[in-house]
Structure formats: structure tokens, C-alpha cells
PDB file of N, CA and C in Angstrom:
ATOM      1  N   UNK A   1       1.307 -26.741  25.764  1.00  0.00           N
ATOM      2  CA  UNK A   1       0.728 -26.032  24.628  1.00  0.00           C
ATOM      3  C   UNK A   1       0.339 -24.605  25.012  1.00  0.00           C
ATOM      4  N   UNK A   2       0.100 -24.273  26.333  1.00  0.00           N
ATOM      5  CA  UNK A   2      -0.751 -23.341  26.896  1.00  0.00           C
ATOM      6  C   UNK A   2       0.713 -22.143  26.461  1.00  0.00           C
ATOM      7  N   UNK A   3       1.703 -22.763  26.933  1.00  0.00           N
ATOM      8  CA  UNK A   3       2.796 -21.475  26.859  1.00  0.00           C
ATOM      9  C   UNK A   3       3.349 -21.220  25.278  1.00  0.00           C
ATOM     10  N   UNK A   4       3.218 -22.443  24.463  1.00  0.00           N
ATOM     11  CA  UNK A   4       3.460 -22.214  22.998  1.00  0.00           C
ATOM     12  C   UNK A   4       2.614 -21.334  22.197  1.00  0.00           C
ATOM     13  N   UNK A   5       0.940 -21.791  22.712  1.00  0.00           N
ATOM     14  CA  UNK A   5       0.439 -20.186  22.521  1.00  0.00           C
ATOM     15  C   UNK A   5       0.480 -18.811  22.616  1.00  0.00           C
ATOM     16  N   UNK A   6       1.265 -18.859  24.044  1.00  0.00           N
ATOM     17  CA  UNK A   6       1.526 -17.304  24.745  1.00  0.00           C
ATOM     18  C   UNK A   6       2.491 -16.831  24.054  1.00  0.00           C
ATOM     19  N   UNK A   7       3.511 -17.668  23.606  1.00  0.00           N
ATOM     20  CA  UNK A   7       4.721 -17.249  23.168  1.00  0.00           C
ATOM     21  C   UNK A   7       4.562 -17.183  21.429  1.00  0.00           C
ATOM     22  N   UNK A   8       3.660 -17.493  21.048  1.00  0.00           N
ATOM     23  CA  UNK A   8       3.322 -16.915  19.944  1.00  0.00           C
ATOM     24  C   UNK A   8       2.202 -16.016  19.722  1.00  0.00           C
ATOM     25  N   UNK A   9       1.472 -15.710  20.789  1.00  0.00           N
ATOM     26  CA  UNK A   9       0.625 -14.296  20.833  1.00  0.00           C
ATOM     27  C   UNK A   9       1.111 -13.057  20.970  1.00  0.00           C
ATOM     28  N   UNK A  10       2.593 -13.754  21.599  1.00  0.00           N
ATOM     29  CA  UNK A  10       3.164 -12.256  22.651  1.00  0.00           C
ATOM     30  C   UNK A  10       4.302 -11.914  21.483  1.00  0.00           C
ATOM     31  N   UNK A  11       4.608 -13.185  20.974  1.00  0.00           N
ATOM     32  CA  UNK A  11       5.425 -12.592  19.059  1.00  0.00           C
ATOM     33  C   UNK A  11       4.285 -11.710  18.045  1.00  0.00           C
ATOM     34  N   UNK A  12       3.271 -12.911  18.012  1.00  0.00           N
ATOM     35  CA  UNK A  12       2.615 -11.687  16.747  1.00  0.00           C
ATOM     36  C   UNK A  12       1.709 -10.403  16.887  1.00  0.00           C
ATOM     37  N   UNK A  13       1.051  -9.963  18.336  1.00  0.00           N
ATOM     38  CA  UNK A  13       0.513  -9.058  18.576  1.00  0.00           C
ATOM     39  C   UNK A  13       0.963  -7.567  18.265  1.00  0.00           C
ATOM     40  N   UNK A  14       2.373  -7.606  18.754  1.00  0.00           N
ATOM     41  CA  UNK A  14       3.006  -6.061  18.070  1.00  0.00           C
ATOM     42  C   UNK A  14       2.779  -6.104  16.643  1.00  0.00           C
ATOM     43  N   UNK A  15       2.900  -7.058  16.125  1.00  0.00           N
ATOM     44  CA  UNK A  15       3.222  -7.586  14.627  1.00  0.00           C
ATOM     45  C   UNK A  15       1.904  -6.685  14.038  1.00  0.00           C
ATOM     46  N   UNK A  16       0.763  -7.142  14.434  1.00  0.00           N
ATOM     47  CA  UNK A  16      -0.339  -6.892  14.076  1.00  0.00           C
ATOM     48  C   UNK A  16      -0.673  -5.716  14.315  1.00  0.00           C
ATOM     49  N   UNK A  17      -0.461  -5.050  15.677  1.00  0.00           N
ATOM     50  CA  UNK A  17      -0.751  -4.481  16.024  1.00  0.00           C
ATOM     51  C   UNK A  17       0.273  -2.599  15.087  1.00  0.00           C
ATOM     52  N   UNK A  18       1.175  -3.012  15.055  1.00  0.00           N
ATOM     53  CA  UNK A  18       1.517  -1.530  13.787  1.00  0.00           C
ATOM     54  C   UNK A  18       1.169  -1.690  12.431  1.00  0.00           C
ATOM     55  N   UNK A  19       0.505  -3.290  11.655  1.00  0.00           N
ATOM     56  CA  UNK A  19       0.328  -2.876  10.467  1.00  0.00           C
ATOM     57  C   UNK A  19      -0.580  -1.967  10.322  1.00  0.00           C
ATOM     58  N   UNK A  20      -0.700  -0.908   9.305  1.00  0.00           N
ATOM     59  CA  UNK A  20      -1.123   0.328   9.185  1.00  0.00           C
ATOM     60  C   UNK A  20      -3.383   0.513   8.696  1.00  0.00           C
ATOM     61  N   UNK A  21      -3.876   0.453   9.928  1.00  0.00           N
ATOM     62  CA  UNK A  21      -5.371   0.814   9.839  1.00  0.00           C
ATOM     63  C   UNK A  21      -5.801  -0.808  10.793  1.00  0.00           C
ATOM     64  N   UNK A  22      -4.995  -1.364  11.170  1.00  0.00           N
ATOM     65  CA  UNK A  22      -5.199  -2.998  11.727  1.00  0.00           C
ATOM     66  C   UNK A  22      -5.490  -2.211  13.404  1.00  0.00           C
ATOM     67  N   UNK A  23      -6.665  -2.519  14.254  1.00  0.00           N
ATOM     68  CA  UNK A  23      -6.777  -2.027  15.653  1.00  0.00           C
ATOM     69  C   UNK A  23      -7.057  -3.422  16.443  1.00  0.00           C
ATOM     70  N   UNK A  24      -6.514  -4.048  17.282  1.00  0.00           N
ATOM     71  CA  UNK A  24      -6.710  -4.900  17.936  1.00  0.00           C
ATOM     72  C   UNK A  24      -6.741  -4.118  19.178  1.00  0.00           C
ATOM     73  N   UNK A  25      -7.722  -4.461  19.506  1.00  0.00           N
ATOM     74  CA  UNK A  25      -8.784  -3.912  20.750  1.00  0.00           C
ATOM     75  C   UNK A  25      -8.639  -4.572  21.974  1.00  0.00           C
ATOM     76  N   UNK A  26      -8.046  -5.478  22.053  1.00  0.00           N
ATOM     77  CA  UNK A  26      -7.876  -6.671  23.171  1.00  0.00           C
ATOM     78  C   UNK A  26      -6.978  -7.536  22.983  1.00  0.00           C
ATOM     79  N   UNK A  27      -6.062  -7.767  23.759  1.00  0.00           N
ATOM     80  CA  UNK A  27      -5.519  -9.125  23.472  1.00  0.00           C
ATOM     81  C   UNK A  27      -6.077 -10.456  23.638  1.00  0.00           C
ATOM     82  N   UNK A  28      -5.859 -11.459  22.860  1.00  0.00           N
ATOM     83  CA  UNK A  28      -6.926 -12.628  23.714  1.00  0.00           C
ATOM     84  C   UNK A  28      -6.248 -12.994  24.574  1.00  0.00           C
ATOM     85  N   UNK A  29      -6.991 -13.232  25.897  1.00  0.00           N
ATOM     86  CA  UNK A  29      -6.538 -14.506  26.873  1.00  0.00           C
ATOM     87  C   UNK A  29      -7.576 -15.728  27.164  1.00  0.00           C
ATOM     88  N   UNK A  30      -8.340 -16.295  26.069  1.00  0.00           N
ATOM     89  CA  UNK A  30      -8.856 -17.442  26.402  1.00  0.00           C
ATOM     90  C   UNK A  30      -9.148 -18.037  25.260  1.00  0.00           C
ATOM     91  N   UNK A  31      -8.521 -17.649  23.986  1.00  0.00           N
ATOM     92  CA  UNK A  31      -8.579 -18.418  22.249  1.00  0.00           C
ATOM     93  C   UNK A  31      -6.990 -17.927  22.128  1.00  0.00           C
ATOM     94  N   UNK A  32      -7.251 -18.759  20.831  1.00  0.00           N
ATOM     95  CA  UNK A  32      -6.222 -18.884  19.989  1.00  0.00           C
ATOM     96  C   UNK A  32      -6.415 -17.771  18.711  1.00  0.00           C
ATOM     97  N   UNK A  33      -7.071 -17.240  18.979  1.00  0.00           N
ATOM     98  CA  UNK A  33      -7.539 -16.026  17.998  1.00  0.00           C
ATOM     99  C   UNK A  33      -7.493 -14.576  18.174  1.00  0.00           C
ATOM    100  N   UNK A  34      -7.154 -13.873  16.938  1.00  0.00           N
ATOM    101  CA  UNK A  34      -6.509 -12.261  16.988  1.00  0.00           C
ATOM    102  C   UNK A  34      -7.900 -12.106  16.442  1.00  0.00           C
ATOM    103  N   UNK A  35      -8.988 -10.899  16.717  1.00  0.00           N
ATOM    104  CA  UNK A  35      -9.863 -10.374  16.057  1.00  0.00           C
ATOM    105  C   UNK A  35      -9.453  -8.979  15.794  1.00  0.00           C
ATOM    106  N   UNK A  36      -9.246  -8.548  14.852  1.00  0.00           N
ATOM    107  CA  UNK A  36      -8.691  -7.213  14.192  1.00  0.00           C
ATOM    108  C   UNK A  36      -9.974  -6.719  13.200  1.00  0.00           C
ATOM    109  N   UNK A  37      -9.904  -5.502  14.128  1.00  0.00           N
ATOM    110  CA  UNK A  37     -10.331  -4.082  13.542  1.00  0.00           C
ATOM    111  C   UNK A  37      -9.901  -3.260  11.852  1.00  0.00           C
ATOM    112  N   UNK A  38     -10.208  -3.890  11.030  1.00  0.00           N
ATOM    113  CA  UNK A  38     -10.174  -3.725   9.792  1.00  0.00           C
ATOM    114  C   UNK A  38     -10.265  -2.225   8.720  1.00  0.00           C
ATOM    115  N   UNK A  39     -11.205  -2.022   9.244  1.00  0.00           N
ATOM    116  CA  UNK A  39     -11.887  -0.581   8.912  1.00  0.00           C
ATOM    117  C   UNK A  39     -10.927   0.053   7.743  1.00  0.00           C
ATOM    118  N   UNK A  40      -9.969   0.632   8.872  1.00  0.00           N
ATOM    119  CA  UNK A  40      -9.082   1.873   8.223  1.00  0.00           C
ATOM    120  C   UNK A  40      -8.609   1.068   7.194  1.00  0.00           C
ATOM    121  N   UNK A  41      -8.106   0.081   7.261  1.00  0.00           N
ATOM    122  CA  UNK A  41      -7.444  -0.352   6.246  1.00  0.00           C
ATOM    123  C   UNK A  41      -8.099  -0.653   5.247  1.00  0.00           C
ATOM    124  N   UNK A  42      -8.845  -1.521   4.922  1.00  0.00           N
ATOM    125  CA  UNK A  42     -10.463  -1.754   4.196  1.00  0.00           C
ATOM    126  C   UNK A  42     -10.488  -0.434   3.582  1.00  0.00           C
ATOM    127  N   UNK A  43     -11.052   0.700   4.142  1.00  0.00           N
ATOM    128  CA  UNK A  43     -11.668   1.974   3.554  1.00  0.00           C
ATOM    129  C   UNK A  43      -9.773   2.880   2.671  1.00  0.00           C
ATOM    130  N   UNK A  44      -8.289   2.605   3.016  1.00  0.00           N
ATOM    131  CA  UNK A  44      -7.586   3.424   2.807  1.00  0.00           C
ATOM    132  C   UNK A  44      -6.979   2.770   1.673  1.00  0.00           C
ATOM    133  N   UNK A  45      -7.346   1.407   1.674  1.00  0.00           N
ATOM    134  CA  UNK A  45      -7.096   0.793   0.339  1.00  0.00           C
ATOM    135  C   UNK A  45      -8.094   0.445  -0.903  1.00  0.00           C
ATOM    136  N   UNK A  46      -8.720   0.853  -0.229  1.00  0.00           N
ATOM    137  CA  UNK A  46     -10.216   0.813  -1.559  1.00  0.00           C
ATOM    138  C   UNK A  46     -11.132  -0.183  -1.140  1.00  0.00           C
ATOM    139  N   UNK A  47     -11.437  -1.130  -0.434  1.00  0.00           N
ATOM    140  CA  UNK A  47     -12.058  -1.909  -0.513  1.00  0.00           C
ATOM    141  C   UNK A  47     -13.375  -1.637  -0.386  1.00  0.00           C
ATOM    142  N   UNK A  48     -14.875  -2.352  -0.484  1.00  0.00           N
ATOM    143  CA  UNK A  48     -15.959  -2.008   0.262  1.00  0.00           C
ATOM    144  C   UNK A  48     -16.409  -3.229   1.409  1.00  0.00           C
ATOM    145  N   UNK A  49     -15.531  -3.486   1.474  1.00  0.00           N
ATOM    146  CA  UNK A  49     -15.840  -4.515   2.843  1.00  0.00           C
ATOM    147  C   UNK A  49     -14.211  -5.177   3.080  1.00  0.00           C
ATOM    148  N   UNK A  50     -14.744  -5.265   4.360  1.00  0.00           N
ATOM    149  CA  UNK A  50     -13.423  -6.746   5.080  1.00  0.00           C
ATOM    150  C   UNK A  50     -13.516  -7.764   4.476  1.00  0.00           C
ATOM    151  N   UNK A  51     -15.008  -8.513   4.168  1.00  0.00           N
ATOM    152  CA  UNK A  51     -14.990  -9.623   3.272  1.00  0.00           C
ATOM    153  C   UNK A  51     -13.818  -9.648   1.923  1.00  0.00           C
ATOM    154  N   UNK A  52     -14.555  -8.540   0.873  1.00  0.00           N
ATOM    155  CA  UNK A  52     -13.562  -8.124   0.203  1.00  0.00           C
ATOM    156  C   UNK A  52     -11.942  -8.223   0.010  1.00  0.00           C
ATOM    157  N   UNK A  53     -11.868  -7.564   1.304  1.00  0.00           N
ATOM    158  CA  UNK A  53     -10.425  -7.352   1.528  1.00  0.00           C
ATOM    159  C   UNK A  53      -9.653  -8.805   2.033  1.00  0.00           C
ATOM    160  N   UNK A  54     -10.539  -9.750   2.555  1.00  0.00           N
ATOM    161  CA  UNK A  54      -9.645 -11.241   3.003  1.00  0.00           C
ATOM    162  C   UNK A  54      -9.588 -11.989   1.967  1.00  0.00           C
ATOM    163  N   UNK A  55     -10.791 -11.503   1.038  1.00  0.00           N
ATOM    164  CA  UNK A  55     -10.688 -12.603  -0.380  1.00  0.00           C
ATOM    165  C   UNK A  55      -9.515 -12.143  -1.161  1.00  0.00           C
ATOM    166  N   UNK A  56      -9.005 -11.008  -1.303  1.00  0.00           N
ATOM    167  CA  UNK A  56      -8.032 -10.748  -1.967  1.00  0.00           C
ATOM    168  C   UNK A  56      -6.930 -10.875  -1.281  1.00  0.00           C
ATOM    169  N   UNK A  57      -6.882 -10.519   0.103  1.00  0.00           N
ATOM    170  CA  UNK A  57      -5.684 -10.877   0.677  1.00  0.00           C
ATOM    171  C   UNK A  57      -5.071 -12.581   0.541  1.00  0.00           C
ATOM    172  N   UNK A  58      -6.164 -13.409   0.723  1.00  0.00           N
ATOM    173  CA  UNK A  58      -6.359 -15.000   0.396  1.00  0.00           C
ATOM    174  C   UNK A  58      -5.155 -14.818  -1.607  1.00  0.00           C
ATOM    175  N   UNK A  59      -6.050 -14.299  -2.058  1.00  0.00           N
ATOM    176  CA  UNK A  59      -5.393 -14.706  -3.665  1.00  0.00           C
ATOM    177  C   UNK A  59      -4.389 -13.778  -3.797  1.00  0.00           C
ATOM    178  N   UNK A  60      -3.812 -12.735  -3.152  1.00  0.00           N
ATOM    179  CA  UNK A  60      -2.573 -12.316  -3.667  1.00  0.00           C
ATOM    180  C   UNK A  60      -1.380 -12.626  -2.903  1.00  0.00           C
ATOM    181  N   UNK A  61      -2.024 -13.170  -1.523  1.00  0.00           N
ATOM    182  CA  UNK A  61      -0.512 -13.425  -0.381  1.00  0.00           C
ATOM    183  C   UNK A  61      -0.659 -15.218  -0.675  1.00  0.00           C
ATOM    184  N   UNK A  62      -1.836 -15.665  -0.272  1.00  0.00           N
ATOM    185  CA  UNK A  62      -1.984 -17.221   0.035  1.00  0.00           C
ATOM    186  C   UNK A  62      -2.566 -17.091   1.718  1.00  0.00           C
ATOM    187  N   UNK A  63      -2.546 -15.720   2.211  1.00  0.00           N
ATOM    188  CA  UNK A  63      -2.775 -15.695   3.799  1.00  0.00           C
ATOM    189  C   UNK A  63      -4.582 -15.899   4.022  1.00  0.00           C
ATOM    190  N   UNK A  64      -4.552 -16.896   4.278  1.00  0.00           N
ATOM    191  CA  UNK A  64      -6.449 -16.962   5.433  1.00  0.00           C
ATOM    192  C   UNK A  64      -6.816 -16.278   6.128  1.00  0.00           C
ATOM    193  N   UNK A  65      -7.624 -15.609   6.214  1.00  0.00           N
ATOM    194  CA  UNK A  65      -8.730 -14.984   7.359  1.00  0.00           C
ATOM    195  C   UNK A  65      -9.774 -15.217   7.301  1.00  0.00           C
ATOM    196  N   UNK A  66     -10.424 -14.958   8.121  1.00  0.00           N
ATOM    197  CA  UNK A  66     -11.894 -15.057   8.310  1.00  0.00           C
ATOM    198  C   UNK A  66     -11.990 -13.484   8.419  1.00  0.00           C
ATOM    199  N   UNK A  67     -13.740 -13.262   7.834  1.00  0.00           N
ATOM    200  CA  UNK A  67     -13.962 -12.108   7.701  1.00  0.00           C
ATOM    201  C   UNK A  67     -15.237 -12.347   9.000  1.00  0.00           C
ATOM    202  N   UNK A  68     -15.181 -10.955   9.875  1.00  0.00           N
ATOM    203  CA  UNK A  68     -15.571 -11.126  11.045  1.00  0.00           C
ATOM    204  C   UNK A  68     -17.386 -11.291  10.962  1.00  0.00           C
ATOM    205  N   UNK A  69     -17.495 -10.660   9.598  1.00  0.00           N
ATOM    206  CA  UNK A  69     -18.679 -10.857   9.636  1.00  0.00           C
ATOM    207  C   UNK A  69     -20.046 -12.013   9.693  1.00  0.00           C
ATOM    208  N   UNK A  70     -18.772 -13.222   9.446  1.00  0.00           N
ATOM    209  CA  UNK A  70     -19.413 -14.707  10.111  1.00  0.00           C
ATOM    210  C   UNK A  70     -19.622 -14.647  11.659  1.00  0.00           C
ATOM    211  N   UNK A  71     -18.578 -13.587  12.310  1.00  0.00           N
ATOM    212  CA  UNK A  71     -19.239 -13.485  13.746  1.00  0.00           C
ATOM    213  C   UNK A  71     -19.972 -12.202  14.357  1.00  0.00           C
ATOM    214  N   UNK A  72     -20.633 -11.652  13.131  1.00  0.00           N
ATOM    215  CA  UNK A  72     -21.152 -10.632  13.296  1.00  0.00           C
ATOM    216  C   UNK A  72     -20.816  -9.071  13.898  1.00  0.00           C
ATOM    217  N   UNK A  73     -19.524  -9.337  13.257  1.00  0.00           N
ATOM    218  CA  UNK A  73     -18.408  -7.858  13.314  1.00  0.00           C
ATOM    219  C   UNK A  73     -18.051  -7.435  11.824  1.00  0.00           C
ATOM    220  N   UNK A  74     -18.764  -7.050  11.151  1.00  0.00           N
ATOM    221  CA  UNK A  74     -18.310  -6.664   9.807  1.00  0.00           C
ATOM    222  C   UNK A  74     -16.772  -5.994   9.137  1.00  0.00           C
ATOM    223  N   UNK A  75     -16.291  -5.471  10.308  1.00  0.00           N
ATOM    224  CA  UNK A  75     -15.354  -4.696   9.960  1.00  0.00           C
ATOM    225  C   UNK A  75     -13.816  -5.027  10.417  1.00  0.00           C
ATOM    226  N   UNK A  76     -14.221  -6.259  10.801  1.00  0.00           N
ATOM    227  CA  UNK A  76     -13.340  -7.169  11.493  1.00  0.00           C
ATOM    228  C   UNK A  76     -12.514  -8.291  10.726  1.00  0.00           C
ATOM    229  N   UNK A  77     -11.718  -9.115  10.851  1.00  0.00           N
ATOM    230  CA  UNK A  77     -10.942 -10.093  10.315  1.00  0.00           C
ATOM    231  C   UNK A  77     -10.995 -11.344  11.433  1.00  0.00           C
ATOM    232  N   UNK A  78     -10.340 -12.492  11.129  1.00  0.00           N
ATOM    233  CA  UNK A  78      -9.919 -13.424  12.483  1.00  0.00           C
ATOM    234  C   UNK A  78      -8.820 -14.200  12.022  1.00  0.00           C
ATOM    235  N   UNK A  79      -7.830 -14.217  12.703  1.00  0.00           N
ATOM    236  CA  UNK A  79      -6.571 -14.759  12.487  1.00  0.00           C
ATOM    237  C   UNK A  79      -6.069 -15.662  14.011  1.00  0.00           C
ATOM    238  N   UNK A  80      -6.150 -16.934  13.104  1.00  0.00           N
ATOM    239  CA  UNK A  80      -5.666 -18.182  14.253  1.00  0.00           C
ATOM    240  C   UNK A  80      -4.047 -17.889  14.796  1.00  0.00           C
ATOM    241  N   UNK A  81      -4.125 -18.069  15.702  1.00  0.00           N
ATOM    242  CA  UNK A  81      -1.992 -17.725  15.639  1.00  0.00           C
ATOM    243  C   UNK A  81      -2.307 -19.935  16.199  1.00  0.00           C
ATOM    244  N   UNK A  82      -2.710 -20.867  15.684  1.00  0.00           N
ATOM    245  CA  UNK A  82      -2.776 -22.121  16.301  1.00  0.00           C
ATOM    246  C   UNK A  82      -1.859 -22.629  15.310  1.00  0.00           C
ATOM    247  N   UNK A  83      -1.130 -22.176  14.359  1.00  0.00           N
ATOM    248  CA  UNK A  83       0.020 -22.394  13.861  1.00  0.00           C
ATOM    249  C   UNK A  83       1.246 -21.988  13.784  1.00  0.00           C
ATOM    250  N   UNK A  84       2.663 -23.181  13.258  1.00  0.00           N
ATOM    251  CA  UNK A  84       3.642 -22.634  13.423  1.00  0.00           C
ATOM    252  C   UNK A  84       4.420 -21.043  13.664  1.00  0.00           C
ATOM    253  N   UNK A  85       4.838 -20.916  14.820  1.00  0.00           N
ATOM    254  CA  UNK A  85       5.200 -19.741  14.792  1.00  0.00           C
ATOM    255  C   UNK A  85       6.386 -18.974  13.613  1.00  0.00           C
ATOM    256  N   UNK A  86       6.888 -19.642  13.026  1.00  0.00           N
ATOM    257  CA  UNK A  86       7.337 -19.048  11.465  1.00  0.00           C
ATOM    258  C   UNK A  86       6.414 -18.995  10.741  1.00  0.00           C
ATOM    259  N   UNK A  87       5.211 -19.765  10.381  1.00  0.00           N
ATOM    260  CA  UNK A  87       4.497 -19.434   9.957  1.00  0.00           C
ATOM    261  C   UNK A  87       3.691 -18.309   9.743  1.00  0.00           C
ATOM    262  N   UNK A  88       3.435 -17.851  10.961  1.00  0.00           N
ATOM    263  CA  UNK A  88       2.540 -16.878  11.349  1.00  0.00           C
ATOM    264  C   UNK A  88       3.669 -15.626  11.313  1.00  0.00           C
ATOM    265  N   UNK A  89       4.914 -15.708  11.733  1.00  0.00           N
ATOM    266  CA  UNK A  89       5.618 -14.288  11.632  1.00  0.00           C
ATOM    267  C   UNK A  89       5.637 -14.383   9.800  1.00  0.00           C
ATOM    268  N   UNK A  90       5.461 -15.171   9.039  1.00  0.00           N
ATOM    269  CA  UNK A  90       5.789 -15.356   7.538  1.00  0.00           C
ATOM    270  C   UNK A  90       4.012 -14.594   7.361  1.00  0.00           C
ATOM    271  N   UNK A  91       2.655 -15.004   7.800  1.00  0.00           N
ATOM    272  CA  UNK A  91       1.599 -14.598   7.658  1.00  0.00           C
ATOM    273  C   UNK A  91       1.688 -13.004   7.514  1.00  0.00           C
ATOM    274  N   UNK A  92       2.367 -12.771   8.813  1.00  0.00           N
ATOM    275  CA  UNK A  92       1.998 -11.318   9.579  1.00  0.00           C
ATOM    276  C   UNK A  92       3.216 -10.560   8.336  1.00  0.00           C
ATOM    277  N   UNK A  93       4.058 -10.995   7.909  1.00  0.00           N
ATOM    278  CA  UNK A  93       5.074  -9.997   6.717  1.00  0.00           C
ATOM    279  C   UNK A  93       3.946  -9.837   5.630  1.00  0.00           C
ATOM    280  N   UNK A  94       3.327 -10.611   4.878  1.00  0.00           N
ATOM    281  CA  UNK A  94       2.507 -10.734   3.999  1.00  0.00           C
ATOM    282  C   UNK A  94       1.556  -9.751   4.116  1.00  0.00           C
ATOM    283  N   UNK A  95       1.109  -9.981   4.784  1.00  0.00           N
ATOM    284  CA  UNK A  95       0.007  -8.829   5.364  1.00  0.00           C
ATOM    285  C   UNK A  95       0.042  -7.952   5.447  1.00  0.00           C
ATOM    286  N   UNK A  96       1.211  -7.135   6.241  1.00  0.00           N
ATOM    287  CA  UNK A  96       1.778  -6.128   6.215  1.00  0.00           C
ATOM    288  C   UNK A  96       2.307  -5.446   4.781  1.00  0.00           C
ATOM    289  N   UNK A  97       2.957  -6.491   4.265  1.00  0.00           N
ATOM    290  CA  UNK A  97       3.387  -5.785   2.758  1.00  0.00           C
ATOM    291  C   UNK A  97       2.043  -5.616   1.784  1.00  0.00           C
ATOM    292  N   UNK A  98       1.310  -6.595   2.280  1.00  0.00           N
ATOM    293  CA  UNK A  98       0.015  -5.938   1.253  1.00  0.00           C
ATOM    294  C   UNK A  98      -1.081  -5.273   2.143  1.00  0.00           C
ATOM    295  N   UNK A  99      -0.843  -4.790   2.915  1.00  0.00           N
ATOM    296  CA  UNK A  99      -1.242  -3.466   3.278  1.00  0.00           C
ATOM    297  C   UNK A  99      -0.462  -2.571   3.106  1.00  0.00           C
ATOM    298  N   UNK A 100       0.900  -2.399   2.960  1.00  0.00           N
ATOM    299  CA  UNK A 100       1.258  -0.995   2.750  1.00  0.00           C
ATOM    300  C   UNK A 100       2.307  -0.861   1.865  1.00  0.00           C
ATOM    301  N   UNK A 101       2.327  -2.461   1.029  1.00  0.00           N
ATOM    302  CA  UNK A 101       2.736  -2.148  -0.805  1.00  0.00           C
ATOM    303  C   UNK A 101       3.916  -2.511  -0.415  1.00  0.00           C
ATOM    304  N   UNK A 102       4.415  -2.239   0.315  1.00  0.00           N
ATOM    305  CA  UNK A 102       6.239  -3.094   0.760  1.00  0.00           C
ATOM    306  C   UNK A 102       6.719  -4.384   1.039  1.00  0.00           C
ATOM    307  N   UNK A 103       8.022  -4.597   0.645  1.00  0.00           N
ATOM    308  CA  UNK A 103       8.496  -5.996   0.460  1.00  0.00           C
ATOM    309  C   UNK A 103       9.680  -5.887   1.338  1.00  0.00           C
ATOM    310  N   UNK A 104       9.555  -4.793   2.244  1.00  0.00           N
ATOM    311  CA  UNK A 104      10.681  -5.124   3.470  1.00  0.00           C
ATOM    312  C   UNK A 104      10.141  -6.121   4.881  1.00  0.00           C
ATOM    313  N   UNK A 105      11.002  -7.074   5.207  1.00  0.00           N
ATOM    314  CA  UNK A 105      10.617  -7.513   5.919  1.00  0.00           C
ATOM    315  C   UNK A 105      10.441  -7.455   7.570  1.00  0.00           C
ATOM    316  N   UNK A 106       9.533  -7.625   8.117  1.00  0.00           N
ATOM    317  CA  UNK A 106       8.952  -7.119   9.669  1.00  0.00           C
ATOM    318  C   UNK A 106       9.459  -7.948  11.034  1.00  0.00           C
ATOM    319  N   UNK A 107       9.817  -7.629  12.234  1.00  0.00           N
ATOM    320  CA  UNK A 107      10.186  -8.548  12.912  1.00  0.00           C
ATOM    321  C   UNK A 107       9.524  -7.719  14.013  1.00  0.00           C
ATOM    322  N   UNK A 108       9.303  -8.411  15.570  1.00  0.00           N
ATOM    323  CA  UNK A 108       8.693  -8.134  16.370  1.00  0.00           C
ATOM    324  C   UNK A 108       9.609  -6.995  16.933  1.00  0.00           C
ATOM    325  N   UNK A 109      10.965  -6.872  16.584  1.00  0.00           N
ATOM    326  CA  UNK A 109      11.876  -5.381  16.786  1.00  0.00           C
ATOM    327  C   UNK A 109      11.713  -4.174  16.311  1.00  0.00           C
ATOM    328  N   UNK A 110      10.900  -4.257  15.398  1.00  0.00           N
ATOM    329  CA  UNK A 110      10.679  -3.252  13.787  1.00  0.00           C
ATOM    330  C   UNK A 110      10.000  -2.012  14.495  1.00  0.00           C
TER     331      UNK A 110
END
């Protein structure tokens, strides 16, 4: 399991890491969890919070997050990669297109 994780951290991290105002600050090496830096994106799309912004991301993609501010990072998100790795490259397109309004699709080559 240990390497099915890696091999789906080491897929979706670029992923995450160019959607546009998303800052991941660290990679994890001891969860199963992406904590992303929200901010820019939050503030360039209108929102007034990350909360905000996961509840709508939740009802217009179907994509889950946690808003960081259950762990006392307000400006933050949390995204499990502890699922299928199509899944999660299917998460990380979603996301991306509703952050930056596009319906082209993303691959860890992009």
C-alpha cells in the first residue's frame, strides 16, 4: 500500500501543484493528505473564504474537501489522494476546470 500511495502522490502533486492560486508548501511524507494553500484562488475567484469555496466546489464538480479551517488553517483545503488513482486524476481535472473555467483536460504531462 505504502508504494500505491507514493505512486499516486507523485501522479497528483504536479497536478495540484499548477492549478492556478493552489500553493502546496510541502509534499507529504507521512499521510495520505495534500494540504493546499487556497488563498489566491479563494480571493481571484470571488470567494470570502476556503470554506466557501469547497462548498461550492462540493455542488458544482461533486469533488470533497475539507476546508482547512477544521485544522486551523483557514486558507487552506485537504484532499485525501487514499483513493483510486483515476479517481483522483478525474478529482484533480475538476478542480482545475473550476478554477480556471476550462473543460480541457489535465494530465501529469500538461
Amino acid at each position: 500500500m505504502r508504494l500505491a500511495f507514493e505512486d499516486r502522490l507523485n501522479t497528483i502533486y504536479p497536478l495540484f501543484n499548477q492549478i492556478p492560486g493552489f500553493k502546496l508548501e510541502e509534499k507529504p511524507t507521512g499521510a495520505f493528505y495534500l494540504f493546499i494553500n487556497v488563498k489566491d484562488a479563494v480571493t481571484n475567484l470571488g470567494y470570502d473564504s476556503a470554506d466557501a469555496f469547497a462548498m461550492d466546489l462540493l455542488e458544482k464538480t461533486g469533488v470533497a474537501v475539507v476546508p482547512g479551517r477544521s485544522f486551523g488553517n483557514p486558507n487552506y483545503i485537504r484532499i485525501s489522494y487514499a483513493a483510486a488513482k483515476d479517481s483522483l486524476l478525474e478529482a484533480a481535472n475538476r478542480i482545475a476546470d473550476f478554477v480556471t473555467g476550462s473543460s480541457t483536460p489535465h494530465t501529469a504531462n500538461d
